[in-house]
N, C-alpha and C. Protein backbone atom coordinates (compact mmCIF):
# COMPACT_ATOMS: atom_id res chain seq x y z
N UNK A 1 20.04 12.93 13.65
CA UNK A 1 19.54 13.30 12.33
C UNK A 1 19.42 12.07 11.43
N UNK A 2 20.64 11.16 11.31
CA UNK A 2 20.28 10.18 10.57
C UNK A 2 19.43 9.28 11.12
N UNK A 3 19.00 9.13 11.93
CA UNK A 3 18.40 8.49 12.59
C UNK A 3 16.83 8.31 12.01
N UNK A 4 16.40 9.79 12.37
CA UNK A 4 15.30 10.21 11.97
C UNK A 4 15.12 10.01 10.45
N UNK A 5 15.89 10.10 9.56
CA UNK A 5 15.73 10.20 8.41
C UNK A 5 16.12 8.79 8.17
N UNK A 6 16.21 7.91 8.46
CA UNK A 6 16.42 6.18 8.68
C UNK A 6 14.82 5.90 8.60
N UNK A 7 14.19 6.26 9.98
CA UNK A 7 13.37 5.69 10.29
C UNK A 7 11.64 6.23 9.06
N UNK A 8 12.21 7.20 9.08
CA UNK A 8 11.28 8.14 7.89
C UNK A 8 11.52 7.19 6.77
N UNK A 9 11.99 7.11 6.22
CA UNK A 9 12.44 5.74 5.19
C UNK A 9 11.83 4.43 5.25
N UNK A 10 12.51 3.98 6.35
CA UNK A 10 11.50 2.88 6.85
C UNK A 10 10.25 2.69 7.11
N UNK A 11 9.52 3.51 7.37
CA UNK A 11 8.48 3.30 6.87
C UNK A 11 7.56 3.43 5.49
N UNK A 12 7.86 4.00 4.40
CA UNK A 12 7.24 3.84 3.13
C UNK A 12 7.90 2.40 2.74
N UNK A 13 9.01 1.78 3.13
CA UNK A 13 9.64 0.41 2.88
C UNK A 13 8.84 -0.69 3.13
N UNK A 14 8.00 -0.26 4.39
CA UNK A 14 7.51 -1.26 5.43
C UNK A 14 6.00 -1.49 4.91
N UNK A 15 5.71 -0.30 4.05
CA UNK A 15 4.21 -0.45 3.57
C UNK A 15 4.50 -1.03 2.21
N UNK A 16 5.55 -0.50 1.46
CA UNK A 16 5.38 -1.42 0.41
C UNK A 16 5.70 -2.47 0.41
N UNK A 17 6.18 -3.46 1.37
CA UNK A 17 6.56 -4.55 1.75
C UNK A 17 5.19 -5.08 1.98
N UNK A 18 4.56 -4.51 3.20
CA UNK A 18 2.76 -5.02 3.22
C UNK A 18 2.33 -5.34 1.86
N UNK A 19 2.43 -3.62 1.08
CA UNK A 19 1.26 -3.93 -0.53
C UNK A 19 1.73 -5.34 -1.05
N UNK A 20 3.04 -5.46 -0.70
CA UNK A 20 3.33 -6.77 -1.93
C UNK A 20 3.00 -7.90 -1.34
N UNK A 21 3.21 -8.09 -0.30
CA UNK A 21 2.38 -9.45 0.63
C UNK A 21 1.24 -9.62 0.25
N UNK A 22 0.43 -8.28 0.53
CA UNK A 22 -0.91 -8.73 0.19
C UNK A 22 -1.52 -9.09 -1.18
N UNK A 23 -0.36 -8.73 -2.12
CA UNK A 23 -0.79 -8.34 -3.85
C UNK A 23 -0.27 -10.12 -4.12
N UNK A 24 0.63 -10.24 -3.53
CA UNK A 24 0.82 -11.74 -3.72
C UNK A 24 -0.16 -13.03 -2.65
N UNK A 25 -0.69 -12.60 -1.87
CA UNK A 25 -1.93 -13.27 -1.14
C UNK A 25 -2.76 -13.46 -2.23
N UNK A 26 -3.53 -12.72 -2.47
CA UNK A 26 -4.47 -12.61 -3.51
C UNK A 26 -3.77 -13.41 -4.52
N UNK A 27 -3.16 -12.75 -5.30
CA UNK A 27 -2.87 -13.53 -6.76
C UNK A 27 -2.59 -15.30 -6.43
N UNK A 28 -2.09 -15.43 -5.23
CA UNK A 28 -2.01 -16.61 -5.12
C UNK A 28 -4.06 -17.66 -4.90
N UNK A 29 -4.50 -16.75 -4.33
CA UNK A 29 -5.80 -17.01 -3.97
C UNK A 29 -6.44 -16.85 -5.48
N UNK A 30 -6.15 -16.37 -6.08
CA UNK A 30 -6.76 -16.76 -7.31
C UNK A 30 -6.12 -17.57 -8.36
N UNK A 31 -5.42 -17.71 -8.08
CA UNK A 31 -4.66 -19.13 -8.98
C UNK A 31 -4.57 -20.53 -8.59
N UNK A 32 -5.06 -20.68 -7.39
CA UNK A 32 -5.30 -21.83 -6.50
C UNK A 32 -7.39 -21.85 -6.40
N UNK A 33 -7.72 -20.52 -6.61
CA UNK A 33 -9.45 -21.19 -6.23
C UNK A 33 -10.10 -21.40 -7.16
């Protein structure tokens, strides 16, 4: 059970971890071009 509900977790973590990578890619790409 915890398990499942670990991994259920982990993933909305794992995407907002992406959004912010990419939100900081960009902002960096526009402060550098």
């Amino acid at each position: 059970m915890d398990r499942v509900r670990f991994s259920a977790s982990g993933l909305p973590l794992r995407g907002w971890l992406l959004l912010a990578t990419v939100t900081v890619g960009l902002l960096a790409q526009s402060v550098l071009g």
